[in-house]
PDB file of N, CA and C in Angstrom:
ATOM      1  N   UNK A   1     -10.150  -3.694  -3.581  1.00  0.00           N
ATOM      2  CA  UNK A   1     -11.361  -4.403  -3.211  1.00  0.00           C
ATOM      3  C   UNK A   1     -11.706  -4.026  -1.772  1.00  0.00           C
ATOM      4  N   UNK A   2     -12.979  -3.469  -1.547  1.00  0.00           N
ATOM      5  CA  UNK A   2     -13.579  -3.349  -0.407  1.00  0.00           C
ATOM      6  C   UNK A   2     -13.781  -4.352   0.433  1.00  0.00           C
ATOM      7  N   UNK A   3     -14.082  -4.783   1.819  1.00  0.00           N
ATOM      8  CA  UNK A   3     -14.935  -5.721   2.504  1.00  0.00           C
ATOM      9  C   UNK A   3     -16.187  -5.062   2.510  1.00  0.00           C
ATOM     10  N   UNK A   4     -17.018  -6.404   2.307  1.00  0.00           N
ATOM     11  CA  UNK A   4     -18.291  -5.975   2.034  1.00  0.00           C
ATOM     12  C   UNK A   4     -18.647  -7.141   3.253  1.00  0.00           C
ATOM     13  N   UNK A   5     -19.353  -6.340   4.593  1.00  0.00           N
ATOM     14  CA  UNK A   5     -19.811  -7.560   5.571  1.00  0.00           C
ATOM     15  C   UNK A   5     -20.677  -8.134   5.497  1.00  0.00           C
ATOM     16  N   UNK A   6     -21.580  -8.081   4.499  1.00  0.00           N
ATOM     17  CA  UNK A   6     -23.087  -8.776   4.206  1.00  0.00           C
ATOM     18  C   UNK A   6     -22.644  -9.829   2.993  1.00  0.00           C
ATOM     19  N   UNK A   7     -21.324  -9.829   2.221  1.00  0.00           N
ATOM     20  CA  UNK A   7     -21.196 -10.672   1.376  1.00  0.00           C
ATOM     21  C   UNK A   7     -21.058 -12.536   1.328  1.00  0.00           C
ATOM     22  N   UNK A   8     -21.621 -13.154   1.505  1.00  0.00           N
ATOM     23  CA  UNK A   8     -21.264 -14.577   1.531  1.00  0.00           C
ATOM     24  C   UNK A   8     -20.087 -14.995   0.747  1.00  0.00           C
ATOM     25  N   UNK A   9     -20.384 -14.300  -0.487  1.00  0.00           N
ATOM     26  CA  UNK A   9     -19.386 -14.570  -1.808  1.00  0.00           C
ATOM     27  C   UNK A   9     -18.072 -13.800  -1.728  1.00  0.00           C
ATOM     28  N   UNK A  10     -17.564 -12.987  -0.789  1.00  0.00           N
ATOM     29  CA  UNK A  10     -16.157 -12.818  -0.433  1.00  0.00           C
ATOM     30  C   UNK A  10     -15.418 -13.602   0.300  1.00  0.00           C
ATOM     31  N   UNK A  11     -14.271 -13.979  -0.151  1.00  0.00           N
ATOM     32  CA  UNK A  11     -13.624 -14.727   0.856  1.00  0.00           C
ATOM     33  C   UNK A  11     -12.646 -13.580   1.183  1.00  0.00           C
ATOM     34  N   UNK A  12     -12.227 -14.099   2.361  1.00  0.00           N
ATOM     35  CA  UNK A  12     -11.165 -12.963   2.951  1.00  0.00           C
ATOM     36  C   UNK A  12     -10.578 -14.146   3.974  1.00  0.00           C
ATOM     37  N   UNK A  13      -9.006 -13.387   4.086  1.00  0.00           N
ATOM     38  CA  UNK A  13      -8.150 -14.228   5.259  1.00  0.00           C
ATOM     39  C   UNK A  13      -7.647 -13.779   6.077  1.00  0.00           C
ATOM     40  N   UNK A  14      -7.950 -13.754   7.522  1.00  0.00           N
ATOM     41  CA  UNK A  14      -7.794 -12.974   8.672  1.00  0.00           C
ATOM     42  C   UNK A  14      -6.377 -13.413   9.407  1.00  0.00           C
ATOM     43  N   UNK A  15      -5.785 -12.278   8.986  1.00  0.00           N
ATOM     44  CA  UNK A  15      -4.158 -13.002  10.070  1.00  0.00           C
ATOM     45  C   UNK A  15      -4.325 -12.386  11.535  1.00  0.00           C
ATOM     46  N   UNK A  16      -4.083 -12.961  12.678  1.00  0.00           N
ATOM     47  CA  UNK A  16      -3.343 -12.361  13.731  1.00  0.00           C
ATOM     48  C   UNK A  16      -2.572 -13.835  14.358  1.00  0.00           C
ATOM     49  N   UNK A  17      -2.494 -13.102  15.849  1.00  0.00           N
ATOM     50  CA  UNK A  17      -1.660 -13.872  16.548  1.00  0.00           C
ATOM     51  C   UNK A  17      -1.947 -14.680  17.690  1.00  0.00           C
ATOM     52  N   UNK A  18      -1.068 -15.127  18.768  1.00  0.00           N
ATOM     53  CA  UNK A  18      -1.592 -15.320  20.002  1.00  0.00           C
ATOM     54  C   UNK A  18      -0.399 -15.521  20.385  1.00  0.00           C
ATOM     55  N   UNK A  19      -0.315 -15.050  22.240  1.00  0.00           N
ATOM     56  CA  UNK A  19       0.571 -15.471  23.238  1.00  0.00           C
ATOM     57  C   UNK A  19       1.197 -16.324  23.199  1.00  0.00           C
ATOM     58  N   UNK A  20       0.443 -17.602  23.486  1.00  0.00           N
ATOM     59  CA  UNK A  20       0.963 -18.934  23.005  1.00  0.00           C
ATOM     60  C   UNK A  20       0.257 -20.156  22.270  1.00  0.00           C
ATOM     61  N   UNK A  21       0.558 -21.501  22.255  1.00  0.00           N
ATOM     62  CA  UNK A  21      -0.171 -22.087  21.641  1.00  0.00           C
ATOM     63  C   UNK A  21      -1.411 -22.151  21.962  1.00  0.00           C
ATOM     64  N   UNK A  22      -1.535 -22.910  23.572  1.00  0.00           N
ATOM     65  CA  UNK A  22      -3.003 -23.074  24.055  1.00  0.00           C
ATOM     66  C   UNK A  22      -4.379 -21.676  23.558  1.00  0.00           C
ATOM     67  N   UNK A  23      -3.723 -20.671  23.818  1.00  0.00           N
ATOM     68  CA  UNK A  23      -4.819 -19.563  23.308  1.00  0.00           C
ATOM     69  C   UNK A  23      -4.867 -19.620  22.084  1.00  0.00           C
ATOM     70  N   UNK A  24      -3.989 -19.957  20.996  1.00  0.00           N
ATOM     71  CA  UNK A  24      -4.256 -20.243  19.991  1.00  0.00           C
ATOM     72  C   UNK A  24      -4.988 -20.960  19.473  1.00  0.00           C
ATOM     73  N   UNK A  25      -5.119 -22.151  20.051  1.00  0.00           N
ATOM     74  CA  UNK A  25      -6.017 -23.455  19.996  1.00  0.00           C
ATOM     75  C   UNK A  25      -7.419 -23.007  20.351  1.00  0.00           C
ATOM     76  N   UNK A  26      -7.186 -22.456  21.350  1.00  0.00           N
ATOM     77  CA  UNK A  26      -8.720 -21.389  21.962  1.00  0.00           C
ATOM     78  C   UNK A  26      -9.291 -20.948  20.687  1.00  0.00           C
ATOM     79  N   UNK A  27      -8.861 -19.677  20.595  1.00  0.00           N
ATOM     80  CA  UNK A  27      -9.136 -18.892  19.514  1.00  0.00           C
ATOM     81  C   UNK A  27      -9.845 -19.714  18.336  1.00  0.00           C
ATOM     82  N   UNK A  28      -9.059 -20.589  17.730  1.00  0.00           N
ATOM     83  CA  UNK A  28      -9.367 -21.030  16.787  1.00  0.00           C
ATOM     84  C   UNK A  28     -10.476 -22.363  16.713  1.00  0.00           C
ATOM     85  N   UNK A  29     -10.164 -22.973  18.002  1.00  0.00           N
ATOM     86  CA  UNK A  29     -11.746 -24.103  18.102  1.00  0.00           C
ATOM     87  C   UNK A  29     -12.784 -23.102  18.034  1.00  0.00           C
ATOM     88  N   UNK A  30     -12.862 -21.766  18.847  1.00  0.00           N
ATOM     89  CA  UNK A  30     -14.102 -21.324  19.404  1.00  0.00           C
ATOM     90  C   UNK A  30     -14.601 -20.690  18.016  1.00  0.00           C
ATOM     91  N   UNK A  31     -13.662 -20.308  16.904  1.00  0.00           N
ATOM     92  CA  UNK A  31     -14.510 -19.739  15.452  1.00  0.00           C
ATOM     93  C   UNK A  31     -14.643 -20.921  14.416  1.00  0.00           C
ATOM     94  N   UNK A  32     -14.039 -21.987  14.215  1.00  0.00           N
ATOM     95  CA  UNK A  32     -14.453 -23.205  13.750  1.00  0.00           C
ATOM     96  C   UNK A  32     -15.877 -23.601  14.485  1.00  0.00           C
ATOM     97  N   UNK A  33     -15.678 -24.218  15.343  1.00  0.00           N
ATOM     98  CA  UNK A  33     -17.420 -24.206  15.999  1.00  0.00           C
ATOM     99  C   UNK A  33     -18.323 -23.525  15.981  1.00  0.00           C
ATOM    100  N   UNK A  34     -18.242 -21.935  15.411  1.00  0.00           N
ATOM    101  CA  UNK A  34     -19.127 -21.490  15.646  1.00  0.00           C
ATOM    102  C   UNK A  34     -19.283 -21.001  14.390  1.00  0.00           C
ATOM    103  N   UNK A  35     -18.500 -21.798  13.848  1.00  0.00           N
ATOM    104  CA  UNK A  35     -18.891 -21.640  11.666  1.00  0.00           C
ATOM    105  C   UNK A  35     -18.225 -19.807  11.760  1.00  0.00           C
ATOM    106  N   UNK A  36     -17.626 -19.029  12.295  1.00  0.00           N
ATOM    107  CA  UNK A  36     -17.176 -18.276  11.866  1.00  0.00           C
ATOM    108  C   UNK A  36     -15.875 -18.309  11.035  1.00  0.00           C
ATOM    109  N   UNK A  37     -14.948 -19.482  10.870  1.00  0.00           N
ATOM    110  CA  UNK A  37     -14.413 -19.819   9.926  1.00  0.00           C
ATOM    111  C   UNK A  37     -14.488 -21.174   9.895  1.00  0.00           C
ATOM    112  N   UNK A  38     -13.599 -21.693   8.338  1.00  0.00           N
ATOM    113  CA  UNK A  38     -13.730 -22.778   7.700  1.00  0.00           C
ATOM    114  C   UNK A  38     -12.906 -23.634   8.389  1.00  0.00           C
ATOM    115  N   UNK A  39     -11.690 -22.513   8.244  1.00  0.00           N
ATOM    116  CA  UNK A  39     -10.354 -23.477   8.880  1.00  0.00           C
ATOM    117  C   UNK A  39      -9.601 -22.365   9.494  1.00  0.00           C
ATOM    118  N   UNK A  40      -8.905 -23.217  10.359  1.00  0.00           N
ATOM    119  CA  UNK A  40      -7.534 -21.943  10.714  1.00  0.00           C
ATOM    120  C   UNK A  40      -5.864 -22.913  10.805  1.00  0.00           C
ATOM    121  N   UNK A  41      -5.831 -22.010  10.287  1.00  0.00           N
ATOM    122  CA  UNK A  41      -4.002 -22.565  10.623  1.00  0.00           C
ATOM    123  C   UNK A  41      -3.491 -21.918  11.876  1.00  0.00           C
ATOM    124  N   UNK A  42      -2.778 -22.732  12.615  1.00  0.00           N
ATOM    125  CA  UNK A  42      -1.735 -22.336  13.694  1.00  0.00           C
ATOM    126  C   UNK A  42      -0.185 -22.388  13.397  1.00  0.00           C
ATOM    127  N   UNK A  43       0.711 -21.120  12.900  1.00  0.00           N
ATOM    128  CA  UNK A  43       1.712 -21.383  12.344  1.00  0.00           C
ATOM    129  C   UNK A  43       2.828 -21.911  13.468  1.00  0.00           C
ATOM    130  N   UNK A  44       3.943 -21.825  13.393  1.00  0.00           N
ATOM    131  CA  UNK A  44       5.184 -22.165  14.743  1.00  0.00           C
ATOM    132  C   UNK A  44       5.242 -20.849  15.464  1.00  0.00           C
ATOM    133  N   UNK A  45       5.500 -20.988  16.720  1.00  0.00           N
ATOM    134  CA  UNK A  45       6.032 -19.589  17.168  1.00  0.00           C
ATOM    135  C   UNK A  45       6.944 -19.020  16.853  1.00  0.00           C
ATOM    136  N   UNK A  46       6.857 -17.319  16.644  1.00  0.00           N
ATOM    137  CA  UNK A  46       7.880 -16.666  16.120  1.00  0.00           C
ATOM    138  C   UNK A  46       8.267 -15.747  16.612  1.00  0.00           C
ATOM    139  N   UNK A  47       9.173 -14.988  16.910  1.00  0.00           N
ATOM    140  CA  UNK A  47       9.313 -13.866  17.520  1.00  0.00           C
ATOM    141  C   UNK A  47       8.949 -12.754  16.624  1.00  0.00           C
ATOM    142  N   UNK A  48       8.690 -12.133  17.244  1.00  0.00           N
ATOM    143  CA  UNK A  48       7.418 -10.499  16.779  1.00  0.00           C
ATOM    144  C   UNK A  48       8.108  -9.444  17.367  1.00  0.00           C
ATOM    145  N   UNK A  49       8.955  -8.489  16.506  1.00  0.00           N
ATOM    146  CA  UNK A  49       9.587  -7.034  17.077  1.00  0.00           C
ATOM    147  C   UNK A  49       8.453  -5.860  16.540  1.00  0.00           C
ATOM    148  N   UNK A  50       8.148  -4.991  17.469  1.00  0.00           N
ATOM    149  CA  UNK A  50       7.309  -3.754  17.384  1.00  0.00           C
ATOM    150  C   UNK A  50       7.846  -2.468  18.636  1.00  0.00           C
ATOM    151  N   UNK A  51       6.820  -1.436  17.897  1.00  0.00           N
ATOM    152  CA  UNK A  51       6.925  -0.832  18.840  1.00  0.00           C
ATOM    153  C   UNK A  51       5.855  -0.302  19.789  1.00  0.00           C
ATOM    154  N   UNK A  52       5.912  -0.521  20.841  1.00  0.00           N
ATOM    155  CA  UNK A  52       4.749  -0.638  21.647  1.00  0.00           C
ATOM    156  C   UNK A  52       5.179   0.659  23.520  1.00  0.00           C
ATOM    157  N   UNK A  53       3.983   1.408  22.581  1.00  0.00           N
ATOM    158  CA  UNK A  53       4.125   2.602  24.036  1.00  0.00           C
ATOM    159  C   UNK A  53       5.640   3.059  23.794  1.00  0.00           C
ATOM    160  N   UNK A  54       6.081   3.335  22.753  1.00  0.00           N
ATOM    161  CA  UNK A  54       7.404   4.463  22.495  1.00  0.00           C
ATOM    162  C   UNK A  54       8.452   3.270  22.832  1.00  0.00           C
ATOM    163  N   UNK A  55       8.345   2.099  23.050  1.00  0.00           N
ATOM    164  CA  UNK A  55       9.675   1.548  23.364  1.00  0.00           C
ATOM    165  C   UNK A  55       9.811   0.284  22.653  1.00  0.00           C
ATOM    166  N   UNK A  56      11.043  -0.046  21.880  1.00  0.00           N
ATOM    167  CA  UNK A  56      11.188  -1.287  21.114  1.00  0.00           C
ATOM    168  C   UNK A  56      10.991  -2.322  22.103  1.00  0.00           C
ATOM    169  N   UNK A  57       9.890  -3.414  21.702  1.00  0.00           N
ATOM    170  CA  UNK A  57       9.492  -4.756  22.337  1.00  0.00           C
ATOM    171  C   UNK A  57       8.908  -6.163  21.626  1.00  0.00           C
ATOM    172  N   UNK A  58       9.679  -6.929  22.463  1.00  0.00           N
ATOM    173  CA  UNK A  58       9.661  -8.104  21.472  1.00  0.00           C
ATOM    174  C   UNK A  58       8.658  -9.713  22.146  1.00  0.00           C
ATOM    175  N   UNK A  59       7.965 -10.579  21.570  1.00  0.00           N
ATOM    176  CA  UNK A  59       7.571 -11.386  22.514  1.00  0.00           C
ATOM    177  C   UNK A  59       7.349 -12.896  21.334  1.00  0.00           C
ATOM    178  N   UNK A  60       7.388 -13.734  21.806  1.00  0.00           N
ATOM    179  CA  UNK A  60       7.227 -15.131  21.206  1.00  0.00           C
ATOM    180  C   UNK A  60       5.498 -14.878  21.170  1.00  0.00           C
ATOM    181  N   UNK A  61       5.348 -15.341  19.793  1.00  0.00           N
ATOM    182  CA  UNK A  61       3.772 -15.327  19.263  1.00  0.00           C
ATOM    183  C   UNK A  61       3.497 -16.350  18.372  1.00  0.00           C
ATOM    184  N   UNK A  62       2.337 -17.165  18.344  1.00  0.00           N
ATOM    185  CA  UNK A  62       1.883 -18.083  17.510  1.00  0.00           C
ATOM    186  C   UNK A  62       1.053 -17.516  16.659  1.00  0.00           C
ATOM    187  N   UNK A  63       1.157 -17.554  15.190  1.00  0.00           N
ATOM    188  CA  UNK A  63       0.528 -16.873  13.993  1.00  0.00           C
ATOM    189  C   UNK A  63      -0.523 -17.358  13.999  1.00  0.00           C
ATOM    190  N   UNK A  64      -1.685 -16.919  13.310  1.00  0.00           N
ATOM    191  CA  UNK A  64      -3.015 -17.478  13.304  1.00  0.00           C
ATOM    192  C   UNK A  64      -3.522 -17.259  11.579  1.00  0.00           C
ATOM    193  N   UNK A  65      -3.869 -18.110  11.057  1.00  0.00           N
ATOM    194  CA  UNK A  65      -4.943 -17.558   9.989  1.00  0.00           C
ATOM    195  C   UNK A  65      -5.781 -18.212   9.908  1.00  0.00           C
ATOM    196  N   UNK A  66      -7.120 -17.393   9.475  1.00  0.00           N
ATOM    197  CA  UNK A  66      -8.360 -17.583   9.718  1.00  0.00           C
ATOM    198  C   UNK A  66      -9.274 -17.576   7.928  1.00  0.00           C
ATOM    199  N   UNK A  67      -9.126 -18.454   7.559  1.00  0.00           N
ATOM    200  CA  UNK A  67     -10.541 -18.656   6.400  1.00  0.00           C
ATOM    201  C   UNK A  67     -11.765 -18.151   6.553  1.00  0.00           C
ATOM    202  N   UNK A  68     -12.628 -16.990   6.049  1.00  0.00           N
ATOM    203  CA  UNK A  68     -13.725 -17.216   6.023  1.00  0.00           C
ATOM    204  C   UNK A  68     -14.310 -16.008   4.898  1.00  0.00           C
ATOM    205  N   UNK A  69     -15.696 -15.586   5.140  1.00  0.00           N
ATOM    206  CA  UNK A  69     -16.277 -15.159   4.403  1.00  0.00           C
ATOM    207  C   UNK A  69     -16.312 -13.181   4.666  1.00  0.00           C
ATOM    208  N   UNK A  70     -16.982 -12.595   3.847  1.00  0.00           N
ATOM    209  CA  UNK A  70     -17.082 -10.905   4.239  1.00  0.00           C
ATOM    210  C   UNK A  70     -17.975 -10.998   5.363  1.00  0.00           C
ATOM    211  N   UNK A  71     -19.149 -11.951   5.134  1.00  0.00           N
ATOM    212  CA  UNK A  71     -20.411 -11.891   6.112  1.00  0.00           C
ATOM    213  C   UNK A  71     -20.011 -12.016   7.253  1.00  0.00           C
ATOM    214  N   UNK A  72     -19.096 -13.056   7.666  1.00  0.00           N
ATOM    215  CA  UNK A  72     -18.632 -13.521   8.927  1.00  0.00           C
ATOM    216  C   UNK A  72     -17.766 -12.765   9.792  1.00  0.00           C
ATOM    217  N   UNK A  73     -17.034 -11.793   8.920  1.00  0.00           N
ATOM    218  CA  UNK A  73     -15.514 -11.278   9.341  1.00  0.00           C
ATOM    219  C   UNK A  73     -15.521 -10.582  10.379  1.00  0.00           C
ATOM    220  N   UNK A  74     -16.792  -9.404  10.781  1.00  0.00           N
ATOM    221  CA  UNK A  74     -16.853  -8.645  11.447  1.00  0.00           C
ATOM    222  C   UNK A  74     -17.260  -9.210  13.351  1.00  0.00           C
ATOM    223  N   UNK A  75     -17.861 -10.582  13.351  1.00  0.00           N
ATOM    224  CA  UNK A  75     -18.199 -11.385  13.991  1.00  0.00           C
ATOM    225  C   UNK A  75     -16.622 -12.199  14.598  1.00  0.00           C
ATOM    226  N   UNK A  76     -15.888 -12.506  13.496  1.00  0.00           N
ATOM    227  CA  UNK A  76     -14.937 -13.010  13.924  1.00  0.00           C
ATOM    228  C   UNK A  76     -13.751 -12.460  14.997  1.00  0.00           C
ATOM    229  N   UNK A  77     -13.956 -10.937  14.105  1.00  0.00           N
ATOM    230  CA  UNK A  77     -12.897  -9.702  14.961  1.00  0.00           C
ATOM    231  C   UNK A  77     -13.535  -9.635  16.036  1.00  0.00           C
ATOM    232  N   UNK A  78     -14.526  -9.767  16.514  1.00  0.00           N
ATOM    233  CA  UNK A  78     -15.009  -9.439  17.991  1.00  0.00           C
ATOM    234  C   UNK A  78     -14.468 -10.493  18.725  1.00  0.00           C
ATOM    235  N   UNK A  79     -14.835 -11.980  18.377  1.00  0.00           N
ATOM    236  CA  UNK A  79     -14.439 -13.484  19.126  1.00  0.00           C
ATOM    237  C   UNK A  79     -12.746 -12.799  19.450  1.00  0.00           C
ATOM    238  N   UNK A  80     -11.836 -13.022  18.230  1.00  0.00           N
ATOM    239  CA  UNK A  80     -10.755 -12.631  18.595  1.00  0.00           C
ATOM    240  C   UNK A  80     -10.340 -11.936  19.540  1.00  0.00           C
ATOM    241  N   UNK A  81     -10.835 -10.046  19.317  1.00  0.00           N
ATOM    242  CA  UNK A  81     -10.688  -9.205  20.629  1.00  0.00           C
ATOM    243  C   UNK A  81     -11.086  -9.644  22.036  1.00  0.00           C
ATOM    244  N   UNK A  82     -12.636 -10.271  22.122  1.00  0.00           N
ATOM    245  CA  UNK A  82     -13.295 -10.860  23.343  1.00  0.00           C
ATOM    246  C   UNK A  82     -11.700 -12.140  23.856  1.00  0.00           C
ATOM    247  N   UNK A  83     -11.218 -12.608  23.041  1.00  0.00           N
ATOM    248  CA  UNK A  83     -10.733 -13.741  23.860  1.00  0.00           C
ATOM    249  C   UNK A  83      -9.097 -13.537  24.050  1.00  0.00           C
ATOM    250  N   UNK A  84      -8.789 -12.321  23.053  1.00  0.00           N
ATOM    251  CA  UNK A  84      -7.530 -12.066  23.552  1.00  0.00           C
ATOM    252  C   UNK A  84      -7.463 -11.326  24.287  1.00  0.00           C
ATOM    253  N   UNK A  85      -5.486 -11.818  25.177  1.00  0.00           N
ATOM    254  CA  UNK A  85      -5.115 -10.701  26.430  1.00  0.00           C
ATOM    255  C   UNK A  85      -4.742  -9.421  25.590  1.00  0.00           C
ATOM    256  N   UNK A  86      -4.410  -9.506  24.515  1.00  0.00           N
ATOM    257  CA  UNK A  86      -3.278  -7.491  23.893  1.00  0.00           C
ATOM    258  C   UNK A  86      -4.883  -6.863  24.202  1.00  0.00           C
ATOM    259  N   UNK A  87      -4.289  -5.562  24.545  1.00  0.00           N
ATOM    260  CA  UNK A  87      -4.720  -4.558  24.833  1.00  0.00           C
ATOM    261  C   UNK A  87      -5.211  -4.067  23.021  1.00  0.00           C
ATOM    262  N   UNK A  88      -4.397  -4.191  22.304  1.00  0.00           N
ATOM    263  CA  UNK A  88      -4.688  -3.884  20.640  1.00  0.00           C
ATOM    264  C   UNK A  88      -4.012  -5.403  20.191  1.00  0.00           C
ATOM    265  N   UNK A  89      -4.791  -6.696  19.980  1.00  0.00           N
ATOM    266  CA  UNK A  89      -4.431  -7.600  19.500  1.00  0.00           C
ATOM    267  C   UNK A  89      -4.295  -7.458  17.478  1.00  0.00           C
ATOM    268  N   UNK A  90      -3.374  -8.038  17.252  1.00  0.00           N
ATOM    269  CA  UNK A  90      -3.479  -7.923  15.882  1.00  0.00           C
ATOM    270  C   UNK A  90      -4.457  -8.759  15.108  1.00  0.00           C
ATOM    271  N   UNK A  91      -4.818  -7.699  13.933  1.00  0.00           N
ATOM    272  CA  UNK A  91      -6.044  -8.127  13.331  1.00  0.00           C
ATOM    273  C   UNK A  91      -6.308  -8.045  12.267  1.00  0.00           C
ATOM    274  N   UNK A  92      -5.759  -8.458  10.743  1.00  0.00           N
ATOM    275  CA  UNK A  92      -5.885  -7.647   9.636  1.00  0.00           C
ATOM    276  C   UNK A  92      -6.539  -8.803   8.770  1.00  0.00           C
ATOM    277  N   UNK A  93      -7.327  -8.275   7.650  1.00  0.00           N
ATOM    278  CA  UNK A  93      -8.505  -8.747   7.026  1.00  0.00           C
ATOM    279  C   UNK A  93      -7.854  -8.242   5.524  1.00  0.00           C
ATOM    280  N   UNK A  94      -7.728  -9.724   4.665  1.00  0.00           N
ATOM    281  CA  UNK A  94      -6.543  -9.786   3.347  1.00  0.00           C
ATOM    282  C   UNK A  94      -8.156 -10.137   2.401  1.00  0.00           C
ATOM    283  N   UNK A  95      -8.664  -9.279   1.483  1.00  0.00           N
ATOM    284  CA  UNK A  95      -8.617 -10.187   0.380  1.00  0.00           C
ATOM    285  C   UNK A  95      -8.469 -11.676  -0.582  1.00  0.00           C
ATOM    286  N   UNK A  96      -9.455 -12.610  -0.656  1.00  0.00           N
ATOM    287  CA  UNK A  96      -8.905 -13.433  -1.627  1.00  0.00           C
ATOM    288  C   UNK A  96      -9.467 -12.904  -2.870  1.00  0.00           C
ATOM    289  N   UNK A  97      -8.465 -13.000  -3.990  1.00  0.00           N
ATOM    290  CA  UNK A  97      -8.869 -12.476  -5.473  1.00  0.00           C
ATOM    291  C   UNK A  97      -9.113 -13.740  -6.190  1.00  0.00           C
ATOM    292  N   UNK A  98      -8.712 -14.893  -5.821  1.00  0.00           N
ATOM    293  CA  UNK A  98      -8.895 -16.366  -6.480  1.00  0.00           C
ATOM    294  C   UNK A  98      -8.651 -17.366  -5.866  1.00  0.00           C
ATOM    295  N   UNK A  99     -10.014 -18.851  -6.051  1.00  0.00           N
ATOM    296  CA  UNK A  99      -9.037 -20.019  -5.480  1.00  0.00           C
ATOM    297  C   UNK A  99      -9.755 -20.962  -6.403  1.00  0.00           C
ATOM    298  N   UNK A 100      -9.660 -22.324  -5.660  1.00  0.00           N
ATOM    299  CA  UNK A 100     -10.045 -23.120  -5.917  1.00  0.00           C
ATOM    300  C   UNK A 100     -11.462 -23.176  -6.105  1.00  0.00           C
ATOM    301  N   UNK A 101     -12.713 -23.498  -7.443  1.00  0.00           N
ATOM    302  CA  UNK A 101     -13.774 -22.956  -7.463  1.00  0.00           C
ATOM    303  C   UNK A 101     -14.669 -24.443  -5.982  1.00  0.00           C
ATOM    304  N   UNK A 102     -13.774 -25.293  -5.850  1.00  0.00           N
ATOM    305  CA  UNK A 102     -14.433 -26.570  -4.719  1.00  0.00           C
ATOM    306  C   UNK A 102     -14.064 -25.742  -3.514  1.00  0.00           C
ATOM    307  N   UNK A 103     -12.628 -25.666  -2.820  1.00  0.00           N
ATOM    308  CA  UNK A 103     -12.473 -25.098  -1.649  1.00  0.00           C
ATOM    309  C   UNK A 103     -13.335 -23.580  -1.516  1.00  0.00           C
ATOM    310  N   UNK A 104     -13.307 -23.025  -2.588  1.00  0.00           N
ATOM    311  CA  UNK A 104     -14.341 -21.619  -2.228  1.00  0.00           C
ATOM    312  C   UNK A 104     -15.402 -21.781  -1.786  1.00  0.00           C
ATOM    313  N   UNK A 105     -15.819 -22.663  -2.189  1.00  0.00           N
ATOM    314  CA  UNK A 105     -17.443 -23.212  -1.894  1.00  0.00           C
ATOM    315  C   UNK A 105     -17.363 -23.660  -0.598  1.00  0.00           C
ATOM    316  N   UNK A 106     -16.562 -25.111  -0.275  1.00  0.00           N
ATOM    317  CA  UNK A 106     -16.666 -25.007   1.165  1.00  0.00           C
ATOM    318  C   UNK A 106     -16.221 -23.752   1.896  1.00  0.00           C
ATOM    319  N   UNK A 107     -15.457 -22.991   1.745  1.00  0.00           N
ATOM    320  CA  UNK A 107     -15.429 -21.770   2.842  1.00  0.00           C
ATOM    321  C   UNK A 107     -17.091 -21.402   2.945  1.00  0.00           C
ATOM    322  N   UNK A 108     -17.727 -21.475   2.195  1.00  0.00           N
ATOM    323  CA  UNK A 108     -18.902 -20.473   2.320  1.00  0.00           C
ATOM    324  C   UNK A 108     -19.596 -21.811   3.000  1.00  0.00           C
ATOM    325  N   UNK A 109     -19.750 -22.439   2.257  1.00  0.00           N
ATOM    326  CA  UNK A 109     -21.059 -24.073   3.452  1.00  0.00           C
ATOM    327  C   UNK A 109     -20.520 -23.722   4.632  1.00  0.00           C
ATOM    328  N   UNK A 110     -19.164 -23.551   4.841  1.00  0.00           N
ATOM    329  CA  UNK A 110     -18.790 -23.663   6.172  1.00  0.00           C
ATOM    330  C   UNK A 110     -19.029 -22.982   7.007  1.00  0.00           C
ATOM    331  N   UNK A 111     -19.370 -21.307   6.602  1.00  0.00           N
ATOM    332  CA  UNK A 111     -19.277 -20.131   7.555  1.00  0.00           C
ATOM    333  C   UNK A 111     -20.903 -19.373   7.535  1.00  0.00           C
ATOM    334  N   UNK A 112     -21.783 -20.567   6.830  1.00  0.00           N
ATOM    335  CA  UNK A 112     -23.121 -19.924   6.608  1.00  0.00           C
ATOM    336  C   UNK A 112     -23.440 -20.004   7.992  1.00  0.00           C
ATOM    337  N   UNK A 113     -24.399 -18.762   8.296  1.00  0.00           N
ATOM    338  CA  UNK A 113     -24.508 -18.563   9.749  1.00  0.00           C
ATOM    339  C   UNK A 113     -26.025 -19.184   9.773  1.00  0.00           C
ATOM    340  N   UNK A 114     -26.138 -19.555  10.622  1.00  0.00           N
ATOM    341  CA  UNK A 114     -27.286 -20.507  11.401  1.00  0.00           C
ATOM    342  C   UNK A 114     -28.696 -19.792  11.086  1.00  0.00           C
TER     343      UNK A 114
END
């Protein structure tokens, strides 16, 4: 399945991360308010191993996921980049293939843009 950014009728679920909680909280009031998503979850902090600039590195990160639509998604990745510190913050855009035919619906009331 493609993202299609003009779609209302896709849902898709945006994972990344954040530093710590407070930016997390950031992040996620500023795309709830602005109807770019429905909801977001803030998971516990976890430690995150990668490799970054040729050298194994590790840092405490708060998970993020983000509810919303195809239409919205491309809007959302910008808020994210604009408000995070990573230089390449993580950003990946999942597919939903099925849900609930009530909660689907609110994702979309929720993320209709103004």
């Amino acid at each position: 399945m493609e993202l299609d950014p003009q779609s209302v009728d896709q849902l898709v679920l945006v994972i990344s991360n954040a530093p710590d909680e407070l930016l997390a909280k950031r992040i996620a009031h500023i795309a709830v308010e602005k109807g770019l998503a429905a909801c977001v979850n803030l998971g516990e902090p976890t430690l995150s191993m990668y490799m970054w600039q040729d050298k194994l590195d590790s840092a405490k990160e708060v998970p993020i996921t983000f509810k919303t639509t195809g239409a919205r998604v491309l809007e959302l990745m910008d808020h994210i980049k604009a408000t995070h510190p990573y230089e390449v913050p993580e950003i990946l855009v999942l597919p939903v293939i099925a849900g609930l035919d009530d909660y689907v619906q609110w994702v979309k009331d929720c993320t209709k843009a103004s």
